[in-house]
Each structure stands twice: as C-alpha cells, then as structure tokens.
C-alpha atoms as a PDB file:
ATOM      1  CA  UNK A   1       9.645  22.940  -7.125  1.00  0.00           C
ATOM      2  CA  UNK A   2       8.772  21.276  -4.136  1.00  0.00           C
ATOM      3  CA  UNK A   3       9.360  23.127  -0.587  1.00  0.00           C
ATOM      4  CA  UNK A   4       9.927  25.899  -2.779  1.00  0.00           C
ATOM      5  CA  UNK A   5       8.158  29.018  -2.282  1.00  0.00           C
ATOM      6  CA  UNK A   6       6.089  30.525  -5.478  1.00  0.00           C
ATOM      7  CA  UNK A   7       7.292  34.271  -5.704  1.00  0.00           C
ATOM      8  CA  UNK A   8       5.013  35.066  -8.697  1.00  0.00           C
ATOM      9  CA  UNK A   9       2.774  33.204 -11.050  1.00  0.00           C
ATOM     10  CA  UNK A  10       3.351  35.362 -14.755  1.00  0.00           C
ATOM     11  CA  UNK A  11       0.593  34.396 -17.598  1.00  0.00           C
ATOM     12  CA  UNK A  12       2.060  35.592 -20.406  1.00  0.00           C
ATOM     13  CA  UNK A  13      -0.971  33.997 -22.820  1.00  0.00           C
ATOM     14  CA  UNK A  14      -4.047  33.008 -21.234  1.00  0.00           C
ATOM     15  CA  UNK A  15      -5.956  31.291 -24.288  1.00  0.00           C
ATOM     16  CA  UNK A  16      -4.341  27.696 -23.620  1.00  0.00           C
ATOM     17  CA  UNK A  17      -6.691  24.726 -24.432  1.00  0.00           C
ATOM     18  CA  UNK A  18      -8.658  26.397 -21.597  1.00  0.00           C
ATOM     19  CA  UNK A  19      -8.543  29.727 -20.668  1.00  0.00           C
ATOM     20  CA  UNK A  20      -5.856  30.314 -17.887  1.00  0.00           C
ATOM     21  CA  UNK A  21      -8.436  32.003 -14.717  1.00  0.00           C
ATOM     22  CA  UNK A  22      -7.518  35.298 -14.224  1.00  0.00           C
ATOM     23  CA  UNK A  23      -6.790  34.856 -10.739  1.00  0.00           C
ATOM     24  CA  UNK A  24      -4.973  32.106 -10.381  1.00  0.00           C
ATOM     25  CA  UNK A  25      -1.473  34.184 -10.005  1.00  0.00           C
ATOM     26  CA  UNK A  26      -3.617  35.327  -6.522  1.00  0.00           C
ATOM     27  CA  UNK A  27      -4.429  32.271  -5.553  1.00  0.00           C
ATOM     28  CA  UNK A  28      -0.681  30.627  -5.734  1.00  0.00           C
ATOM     29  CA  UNK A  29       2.036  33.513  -5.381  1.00  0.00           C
ATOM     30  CA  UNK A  30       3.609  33.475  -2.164  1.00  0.00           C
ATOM     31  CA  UNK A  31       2.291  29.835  -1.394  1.00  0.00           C
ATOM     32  CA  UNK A  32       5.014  27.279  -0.713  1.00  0.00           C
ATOM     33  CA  UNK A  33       4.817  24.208  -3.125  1.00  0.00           C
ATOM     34  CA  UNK A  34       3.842  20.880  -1.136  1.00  0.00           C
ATOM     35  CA  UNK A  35       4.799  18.111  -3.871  1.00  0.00           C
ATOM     36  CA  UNK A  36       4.939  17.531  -7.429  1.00  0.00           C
ATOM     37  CA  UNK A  37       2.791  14.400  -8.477  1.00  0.00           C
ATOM     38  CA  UNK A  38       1.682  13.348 -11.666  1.00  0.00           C
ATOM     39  CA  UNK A  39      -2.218  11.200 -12.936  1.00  0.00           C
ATOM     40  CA  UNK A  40      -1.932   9.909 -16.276  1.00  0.00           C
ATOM     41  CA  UNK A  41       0.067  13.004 -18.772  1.00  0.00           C
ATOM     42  CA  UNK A  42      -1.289  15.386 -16.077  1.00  0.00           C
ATOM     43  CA  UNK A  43       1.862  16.851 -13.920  1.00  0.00           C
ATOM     44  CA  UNK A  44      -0.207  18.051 -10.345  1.00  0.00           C
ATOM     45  CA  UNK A  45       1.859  21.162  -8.110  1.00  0.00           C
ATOM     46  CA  UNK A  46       0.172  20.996  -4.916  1.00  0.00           C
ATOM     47  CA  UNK A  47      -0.110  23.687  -2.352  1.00  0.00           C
ATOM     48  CA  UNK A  48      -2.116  24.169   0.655  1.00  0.00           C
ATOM     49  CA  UNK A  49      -5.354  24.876  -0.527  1.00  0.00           C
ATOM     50  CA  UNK A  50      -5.277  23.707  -4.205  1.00  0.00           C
ATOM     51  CA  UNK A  51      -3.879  21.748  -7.224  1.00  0.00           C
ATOM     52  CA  UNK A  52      -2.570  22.967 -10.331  1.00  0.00           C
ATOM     53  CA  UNK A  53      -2.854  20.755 -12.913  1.00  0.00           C
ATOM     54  CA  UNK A  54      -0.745  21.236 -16.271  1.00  0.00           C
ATOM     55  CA  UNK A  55      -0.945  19.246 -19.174  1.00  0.00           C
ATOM     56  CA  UNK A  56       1.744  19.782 -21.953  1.00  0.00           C
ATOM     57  CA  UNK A  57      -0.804  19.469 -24.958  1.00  0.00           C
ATOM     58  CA  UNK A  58       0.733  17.784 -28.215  1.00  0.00           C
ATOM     59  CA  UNK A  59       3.616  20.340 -28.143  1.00  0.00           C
ATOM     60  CA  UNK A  60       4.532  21.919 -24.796  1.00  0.00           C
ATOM     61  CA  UNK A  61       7.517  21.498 -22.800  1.00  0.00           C
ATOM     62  CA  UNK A  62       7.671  22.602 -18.806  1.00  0.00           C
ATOM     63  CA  UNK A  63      11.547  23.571 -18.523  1.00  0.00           C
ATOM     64  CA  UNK A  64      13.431  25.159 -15.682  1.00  0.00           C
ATOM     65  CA  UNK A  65      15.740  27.944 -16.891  1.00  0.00           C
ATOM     66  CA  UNK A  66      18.385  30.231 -16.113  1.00  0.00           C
ATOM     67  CA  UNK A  67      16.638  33.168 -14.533  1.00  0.00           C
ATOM     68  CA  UNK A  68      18.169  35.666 -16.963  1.00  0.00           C
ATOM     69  CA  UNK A  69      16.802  33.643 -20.180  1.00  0.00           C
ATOM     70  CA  UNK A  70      14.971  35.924 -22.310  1.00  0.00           C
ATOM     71  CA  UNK A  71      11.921  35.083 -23.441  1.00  0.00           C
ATOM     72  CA  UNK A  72      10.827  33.305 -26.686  1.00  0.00           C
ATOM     73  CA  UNK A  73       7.917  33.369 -28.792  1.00  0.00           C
ATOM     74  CA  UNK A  74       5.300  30.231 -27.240  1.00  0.00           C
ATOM     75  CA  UNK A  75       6.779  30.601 -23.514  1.00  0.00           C
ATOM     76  CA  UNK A  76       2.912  31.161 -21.909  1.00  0.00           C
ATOM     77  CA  UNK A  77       3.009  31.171 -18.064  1.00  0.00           C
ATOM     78  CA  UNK A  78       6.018  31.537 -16.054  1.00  0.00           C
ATOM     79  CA  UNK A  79       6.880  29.806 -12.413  1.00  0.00           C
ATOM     80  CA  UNK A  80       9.417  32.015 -10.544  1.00  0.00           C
ATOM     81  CA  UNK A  81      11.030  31.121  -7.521  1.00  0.00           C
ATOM     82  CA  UNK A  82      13.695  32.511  -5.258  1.00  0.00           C
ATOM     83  CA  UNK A  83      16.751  30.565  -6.796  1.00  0.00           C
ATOM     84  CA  UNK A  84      14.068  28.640 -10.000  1.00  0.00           C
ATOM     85  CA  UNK A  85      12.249  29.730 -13.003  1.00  0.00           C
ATOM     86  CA  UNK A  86      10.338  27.695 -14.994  1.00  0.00           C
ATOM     87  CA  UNK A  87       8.792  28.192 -18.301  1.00  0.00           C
ATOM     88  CA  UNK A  88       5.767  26.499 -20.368  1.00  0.00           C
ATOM     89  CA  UNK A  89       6.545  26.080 -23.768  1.00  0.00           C
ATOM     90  CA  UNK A  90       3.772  25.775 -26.489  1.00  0.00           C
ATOM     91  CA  UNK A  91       3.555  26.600 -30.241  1.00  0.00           C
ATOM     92  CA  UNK A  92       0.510  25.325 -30.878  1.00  0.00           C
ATOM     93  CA  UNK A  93      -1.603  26.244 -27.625  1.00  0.00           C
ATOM     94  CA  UNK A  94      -3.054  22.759 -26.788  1.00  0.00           C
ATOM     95  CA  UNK A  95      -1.487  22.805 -23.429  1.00  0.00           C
ATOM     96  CA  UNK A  96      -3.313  23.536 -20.066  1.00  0.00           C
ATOM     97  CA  UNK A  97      -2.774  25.654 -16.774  1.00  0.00           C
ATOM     98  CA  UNK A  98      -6.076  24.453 -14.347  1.00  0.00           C
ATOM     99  CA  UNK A  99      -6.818  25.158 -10.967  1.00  0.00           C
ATOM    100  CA  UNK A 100      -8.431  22.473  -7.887  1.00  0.00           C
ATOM    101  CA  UNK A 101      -9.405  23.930  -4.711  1.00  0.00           C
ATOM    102  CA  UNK A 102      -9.370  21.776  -2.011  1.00  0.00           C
ATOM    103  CA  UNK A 103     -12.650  22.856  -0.953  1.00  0.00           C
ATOM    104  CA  UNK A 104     -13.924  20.541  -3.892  1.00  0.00           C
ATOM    105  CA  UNK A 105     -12.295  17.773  -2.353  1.00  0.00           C
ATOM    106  CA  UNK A 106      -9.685  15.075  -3.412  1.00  0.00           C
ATOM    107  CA  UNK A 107      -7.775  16.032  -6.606  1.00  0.00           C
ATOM    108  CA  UNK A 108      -8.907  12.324  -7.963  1.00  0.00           C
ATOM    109  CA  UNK A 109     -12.160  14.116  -8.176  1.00  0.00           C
ATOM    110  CA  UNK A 110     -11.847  16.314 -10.820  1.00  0.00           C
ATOM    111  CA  UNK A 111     -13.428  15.879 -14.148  1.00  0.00           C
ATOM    112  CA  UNK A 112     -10.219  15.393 -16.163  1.00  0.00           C
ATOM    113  CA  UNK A 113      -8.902  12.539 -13.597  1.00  0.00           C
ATOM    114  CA  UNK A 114     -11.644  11.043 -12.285  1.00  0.00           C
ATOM    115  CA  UNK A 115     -12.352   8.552 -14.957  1.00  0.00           C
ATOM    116  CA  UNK A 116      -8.579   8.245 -15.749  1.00  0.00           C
ATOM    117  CA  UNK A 117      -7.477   4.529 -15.845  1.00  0.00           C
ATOM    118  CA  UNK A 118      -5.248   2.351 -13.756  1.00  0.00           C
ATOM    119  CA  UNK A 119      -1.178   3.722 -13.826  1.00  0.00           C
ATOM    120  CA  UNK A 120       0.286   0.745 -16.040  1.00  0.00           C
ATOM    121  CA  UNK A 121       3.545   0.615 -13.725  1.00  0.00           C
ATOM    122  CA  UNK A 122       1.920   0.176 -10.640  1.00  0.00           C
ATOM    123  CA  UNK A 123       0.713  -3.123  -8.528  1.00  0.00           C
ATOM    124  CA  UNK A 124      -3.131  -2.764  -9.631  1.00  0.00           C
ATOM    125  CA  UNK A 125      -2.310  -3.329 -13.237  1.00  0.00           C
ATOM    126  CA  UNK A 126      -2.631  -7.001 -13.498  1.00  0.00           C
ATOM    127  CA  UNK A 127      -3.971  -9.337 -16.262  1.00  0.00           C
ATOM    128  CA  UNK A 128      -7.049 -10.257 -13.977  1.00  0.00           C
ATOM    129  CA  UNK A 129      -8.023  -6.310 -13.755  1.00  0.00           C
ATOM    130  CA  UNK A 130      -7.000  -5.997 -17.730  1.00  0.00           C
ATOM    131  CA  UNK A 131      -9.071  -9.029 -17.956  1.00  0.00           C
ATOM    132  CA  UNK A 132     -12.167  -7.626 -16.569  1.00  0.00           C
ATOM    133  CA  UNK A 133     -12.251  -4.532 -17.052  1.00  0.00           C
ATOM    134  CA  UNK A 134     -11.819  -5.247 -21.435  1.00  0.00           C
ATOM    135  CA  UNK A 135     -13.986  -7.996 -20.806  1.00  0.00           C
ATOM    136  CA  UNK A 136     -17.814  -7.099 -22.930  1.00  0.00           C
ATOM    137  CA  UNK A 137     -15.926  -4.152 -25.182  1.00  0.00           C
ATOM    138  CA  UNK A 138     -16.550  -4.262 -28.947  1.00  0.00           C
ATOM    139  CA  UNK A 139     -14.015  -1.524 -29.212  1.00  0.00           C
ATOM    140  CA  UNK A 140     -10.472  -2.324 -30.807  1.00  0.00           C
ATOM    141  CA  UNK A 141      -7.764  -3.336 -28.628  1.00  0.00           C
ATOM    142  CA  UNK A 142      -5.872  -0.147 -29.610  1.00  0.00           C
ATOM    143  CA  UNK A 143      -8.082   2.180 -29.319  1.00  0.00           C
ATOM    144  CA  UNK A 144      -9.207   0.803 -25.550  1.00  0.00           C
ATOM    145  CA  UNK A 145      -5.112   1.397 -24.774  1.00  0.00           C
ATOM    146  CA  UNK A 146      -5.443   5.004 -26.067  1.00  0.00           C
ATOM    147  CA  UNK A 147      -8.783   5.924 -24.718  1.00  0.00           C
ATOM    148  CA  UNK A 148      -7.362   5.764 -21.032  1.00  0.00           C
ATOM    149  CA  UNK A 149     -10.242   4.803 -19.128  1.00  0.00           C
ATOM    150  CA  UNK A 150      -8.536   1.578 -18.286  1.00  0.00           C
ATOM    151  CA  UNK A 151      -4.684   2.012 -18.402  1.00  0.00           C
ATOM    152  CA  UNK A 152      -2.816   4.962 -18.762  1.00  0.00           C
ATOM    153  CA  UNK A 153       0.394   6.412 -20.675  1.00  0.00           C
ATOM    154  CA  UNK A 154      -0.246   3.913 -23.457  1.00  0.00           C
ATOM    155  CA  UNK A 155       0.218   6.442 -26.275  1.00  0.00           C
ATOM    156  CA  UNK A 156       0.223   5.700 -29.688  1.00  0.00           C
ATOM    157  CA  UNK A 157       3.931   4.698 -30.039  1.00  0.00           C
ATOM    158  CA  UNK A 158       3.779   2.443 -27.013  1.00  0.00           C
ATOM    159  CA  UNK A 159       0.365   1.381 -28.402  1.00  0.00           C
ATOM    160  CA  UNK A 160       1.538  -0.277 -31.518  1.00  0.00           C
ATOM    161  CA  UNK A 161       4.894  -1.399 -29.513  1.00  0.00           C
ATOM    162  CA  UNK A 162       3.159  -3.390 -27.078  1.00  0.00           C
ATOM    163  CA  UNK A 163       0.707  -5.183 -29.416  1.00  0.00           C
ATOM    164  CA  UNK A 164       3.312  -6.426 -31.887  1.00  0.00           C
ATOM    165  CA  UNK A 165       5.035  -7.632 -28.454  1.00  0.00           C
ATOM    166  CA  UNK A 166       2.334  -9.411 -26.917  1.00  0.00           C
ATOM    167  CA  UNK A 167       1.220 -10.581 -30.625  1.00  0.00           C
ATOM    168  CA  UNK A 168      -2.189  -9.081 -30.723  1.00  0.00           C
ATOM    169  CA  UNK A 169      -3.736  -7.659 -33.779  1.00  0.00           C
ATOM    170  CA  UNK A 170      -4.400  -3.887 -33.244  1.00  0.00           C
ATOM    171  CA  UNK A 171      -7.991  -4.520 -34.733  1.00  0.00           C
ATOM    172  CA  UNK A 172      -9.513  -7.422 -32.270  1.00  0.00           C
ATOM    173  CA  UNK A 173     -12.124  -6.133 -30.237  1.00  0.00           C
ATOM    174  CA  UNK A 174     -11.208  -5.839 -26.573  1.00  0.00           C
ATOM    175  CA  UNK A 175     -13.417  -8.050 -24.922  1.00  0.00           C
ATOM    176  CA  UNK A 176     -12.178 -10.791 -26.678  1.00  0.00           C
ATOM    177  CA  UNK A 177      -8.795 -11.246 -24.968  1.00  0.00           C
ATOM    178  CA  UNK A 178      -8.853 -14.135 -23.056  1.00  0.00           C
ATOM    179  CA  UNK A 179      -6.870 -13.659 -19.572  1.00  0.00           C
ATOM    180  CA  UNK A 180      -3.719 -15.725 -21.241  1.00  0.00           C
ATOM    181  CA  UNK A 181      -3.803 -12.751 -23.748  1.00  0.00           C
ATOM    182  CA  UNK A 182      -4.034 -10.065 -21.079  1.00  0.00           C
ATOM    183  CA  UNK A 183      -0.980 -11.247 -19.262  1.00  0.00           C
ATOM    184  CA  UNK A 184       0.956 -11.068 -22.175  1.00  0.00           C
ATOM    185  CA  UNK A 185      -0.394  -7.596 -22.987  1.00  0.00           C
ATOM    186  CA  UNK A 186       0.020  -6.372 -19.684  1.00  0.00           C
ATOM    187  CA  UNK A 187       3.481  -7.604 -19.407  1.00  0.00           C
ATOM    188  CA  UNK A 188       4.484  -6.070 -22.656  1.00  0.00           C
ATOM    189  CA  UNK A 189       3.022  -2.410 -22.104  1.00  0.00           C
ATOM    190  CA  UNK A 190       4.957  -2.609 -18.632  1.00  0.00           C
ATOM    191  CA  UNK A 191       8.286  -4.064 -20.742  1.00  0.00           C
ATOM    192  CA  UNK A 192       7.729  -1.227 -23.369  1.00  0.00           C
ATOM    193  CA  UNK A 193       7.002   1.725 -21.319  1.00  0.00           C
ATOM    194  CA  UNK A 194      10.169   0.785 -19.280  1.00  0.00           C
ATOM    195  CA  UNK A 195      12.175   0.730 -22.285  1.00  0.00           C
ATOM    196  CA  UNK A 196      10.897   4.084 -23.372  1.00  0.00           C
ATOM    197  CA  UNK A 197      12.095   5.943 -19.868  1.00  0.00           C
ATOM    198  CA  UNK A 198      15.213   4.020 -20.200  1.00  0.00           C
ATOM    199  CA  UNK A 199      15.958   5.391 -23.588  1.00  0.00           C
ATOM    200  CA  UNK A 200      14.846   8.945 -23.240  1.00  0.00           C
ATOM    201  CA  UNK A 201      11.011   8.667 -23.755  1.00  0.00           C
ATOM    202  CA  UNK A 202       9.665   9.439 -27.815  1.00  0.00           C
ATOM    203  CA  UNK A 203       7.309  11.759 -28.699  1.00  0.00           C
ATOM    204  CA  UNK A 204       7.199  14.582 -31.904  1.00  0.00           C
ATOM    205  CA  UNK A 205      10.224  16.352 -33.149  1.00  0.00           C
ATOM    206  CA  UNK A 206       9.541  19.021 -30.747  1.00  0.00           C
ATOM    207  CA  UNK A 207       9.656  17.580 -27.408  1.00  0.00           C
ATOM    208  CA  UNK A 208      12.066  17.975 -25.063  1.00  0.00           C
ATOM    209  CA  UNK A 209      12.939  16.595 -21.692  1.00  0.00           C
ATOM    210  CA  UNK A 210      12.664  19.435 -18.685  1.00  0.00           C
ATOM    211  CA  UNK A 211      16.754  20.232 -19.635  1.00  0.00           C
ATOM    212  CA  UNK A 212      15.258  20.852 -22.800  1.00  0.00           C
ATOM    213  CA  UNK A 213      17.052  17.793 -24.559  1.00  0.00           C
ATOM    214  CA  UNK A 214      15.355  16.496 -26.942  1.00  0.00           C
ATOM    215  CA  UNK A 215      13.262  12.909 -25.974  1.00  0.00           C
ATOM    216  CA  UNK A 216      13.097  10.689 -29.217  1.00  0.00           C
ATOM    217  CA  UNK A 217      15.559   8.113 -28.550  1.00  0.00           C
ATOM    218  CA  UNK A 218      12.903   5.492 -28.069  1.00  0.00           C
ATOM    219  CA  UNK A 219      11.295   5.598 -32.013  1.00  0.00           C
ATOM    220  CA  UNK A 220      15.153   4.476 -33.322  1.00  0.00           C
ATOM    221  CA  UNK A 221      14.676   1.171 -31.160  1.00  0.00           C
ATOM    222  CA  UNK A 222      10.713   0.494 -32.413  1.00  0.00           C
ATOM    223  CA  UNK A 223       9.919  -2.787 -34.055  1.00  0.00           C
ATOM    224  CA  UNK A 224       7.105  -1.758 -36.025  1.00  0.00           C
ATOM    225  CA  UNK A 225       6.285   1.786 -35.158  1.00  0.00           C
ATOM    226  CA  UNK A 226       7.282   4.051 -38.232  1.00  0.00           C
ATOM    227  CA  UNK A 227       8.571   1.104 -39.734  1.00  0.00           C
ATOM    228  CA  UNK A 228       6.061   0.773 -43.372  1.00  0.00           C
ATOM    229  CA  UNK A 229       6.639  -1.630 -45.498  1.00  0.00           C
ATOM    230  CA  UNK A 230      10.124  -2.466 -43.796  1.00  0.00           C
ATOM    231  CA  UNK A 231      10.798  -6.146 -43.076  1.00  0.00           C
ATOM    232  CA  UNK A 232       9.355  -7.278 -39.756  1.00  0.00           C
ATOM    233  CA  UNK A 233      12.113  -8.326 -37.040  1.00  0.00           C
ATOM    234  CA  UNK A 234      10.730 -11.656 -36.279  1.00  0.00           C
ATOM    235  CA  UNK A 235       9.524 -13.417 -39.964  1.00  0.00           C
ATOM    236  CA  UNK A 236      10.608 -10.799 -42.332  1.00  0.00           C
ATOM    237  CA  UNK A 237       6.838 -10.039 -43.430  1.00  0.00           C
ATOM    238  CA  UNK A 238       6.500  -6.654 -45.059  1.00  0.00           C
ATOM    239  CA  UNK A 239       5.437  -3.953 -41.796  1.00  0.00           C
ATOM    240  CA  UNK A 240       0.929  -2.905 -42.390  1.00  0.00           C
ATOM    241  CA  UNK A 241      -0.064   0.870 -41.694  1.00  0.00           C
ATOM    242  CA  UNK A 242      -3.633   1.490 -40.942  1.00  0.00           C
ATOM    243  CA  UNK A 243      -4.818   4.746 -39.236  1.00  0.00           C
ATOM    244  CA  UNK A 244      -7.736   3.748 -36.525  1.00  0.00           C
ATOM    245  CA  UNK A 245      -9.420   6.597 -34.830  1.00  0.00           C
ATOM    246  CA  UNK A 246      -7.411   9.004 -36.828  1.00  0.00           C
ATOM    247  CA  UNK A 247      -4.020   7.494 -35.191  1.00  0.00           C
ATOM    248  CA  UNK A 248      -1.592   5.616 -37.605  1.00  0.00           C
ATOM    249  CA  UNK A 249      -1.215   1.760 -36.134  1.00  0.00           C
ATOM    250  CA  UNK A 250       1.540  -0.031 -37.222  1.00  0.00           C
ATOM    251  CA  UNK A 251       1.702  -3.878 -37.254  1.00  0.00           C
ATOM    252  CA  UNK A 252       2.892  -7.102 -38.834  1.00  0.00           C
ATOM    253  CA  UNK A 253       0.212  -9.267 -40.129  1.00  0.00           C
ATOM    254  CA  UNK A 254       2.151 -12.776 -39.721  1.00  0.00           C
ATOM    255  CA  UNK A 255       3.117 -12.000 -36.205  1.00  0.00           C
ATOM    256  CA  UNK A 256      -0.232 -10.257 -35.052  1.00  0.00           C
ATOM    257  CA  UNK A 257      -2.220 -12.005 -37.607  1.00  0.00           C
ATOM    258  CA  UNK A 258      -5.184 -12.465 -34.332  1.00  0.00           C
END
C-alpha cells in the first residue's frame, strides 16, 4: 500500500466490533497512502491528514487479491488501488476499521494505543523496565503478559511458551519476579516470538498470512502449549492445563514449579 494512491474505500458491512463511520470512504479515497506501521495487533495506514487503524479481531485476515476475485461471504471493507485490491476477511465480526485525524494529534494518542505496552522486540524492553514496571502487581504473571499494558504481542500461545522457557509458574504474582527472573523472562518472550515469525506465526485454524497461507506452523514446535497430559520435554512430568482469565495456560509443574 504505501505510495499507493487509494482509488475507493468499499464498506461492504459496517457493524465490525465498532461501527465502520459512514464517511470514512470520503475522508480516504483519492488520498495517497504515506506508510504502513503497526502498535501492538493494530496495523496503522497513514495518510495526510489521518490514521486508519485496523485490527483483525479473533478471525480476520487483511489479504491482497487478484482484482477480478469475486467476493465471498465475511469480505467487509475493500481497499482498491490502481494495480492492488485488498480485502478484510471476518466471519465472526470482531475485527475493526477506525479512523485518527491528525487534528487530534499523534496517533500514540488514541484511546486504543495510548496505554499499549512496550514492543517486546525493540531496545526499551529490558529486564530493568520488566523489572519495574511488574514490580508491586498482585496480578499473575500471565495474565500481566496478556493484559498489554506492559509488553505487547505476548498472546496466549507465546504466553505459556515463554514461561515454561524462562521457568516461571504461570500463577506467581507479577511483582514478585526478582530482576534475575525478568531477564530470563524477557529473554525468552524475545527467543519465542522470534521463533514464531520464523516458523510462520500460530494463531486459530482460520488465520492466514496476507497470501492467504495459512500461519500455524509455530503450535507443531510448542513445548507445552496444547500439549495436556503429554510428557514434558525437559523431566518427562505429565504437561498441567488450567484456564486463568478465561485463557487455557499450559505448564509443567516440575519445571515451573515457582
């Protein structure tokens, strides 16, 4: 998309997570598209005088297509270009389509983004800011990593991944990680997460990549993740499922037994 001019802006269903505004098609066609950034699982197109912010929901998929594709049942708002066409994908309508004026200022700014954690791949993600900023929370280490008011892109998968690797139990409370623990934490969400884009990504049966291949390559690799009752990797102790904050966690309870 980017240095691409937007022809035409096509909502095809406006009742996403939050209703699409009716004149955002107006406020984009014709615009050329300045970059393509992306804060947290929020993918930013920036033009001149805005931001749209998209968020694929549990479900959707943003894929560039053939511009003769017909359309299928779920494909909600359309990007067309000159030479590009680009479709959002989403069965069950969790996704988003948002608009940012820059009138209101930075795009860091808005609601959804402004309390958004550190990016976990980045220099400012270091065991002294894990350190501090977990330091005082009586919240489980798991559900601080999901929450996403510290670090970002942690999802569940990655989640349980990174604990068993850094040999945390998913159910300490935050605050107690000494900065020892954090390095190891912080090392192995970075380790994990790099894994994961090496591999393909993971996510539900229905995701795909923006070719529209399928991104699941990273759950056949998982030490613990989906793994039940299976044998853990290191000392053979039977895999624990436990569902905190209405997420399944999986971990081994020799290996993460604090």
């Amino acid at each position: 998309m980017p240095g691409r001019v937007l022809t035409r802006l096509v909502i095809h269903e406006q009742r996403l997570r939050w209703p699409i505004r009716a004149d955002l098609p107006q406020k984009v066609n014709g615009h050329r598209v300045l970059a393509c950034e992306r804060r947290g699982k929020y993918l930013l197109i920036r033009f001149d005088d805005g931001t749209m912010i998209v968020h694929l929901g549990m479900s959707g998929s943003l894929r560039r297509v053939p511009l003769d594709e017909p359309l299928r049942k779920h494909d909600h708002v359309e990007w067309l270009f000159d030479d590009a066409r680009f479709l959002l994908h989403d069965p069950r309508r969790f996704s988003a389509v948002l608009w940012h004026d820059a009138a209101d200022g930075p795009i860091t700014r808005h609601p959804l983004l402004a309390k958004l954690g550190v990016e976990p791949l980045e220099p400012p993600f270091t065991p002294a800011f894990l350190h501090a900023r977990l330091r005082g929370m009586k919240a489980s280490i798991k559900a601080v990593l999901l929450g996403g008011r510290v670090v970002v892109g942690v999802g569940n998968i990655y989640a349980s991944e990174a604990l068993f690797r850094a040999r945390i139990n998913p159910k300490v409370k935050a605050g107690s990680l000494s900065l020892r623990r954090c390095a190891n934490l912080a090392d192995a969400i970075r380790r994990t997460l790099n894994e994961a884009l090496d591999s393909g990504g993971s996510s539900l049966r229905d995701y795909v990549d923006a070719n529209g291949k399928p991104g699941a390559y990273f759950t056949l690799h998982a030490a613990v993740y989906g793994h039940e009752g299976q044998p853990c990797v290191v000392c053979h102790t039977p895999i624990r499922r436990i569902v905190q904050g209405e997420r399944a966690t999986f971990y081994c309870p020799t290996c993460q037994r604090h």
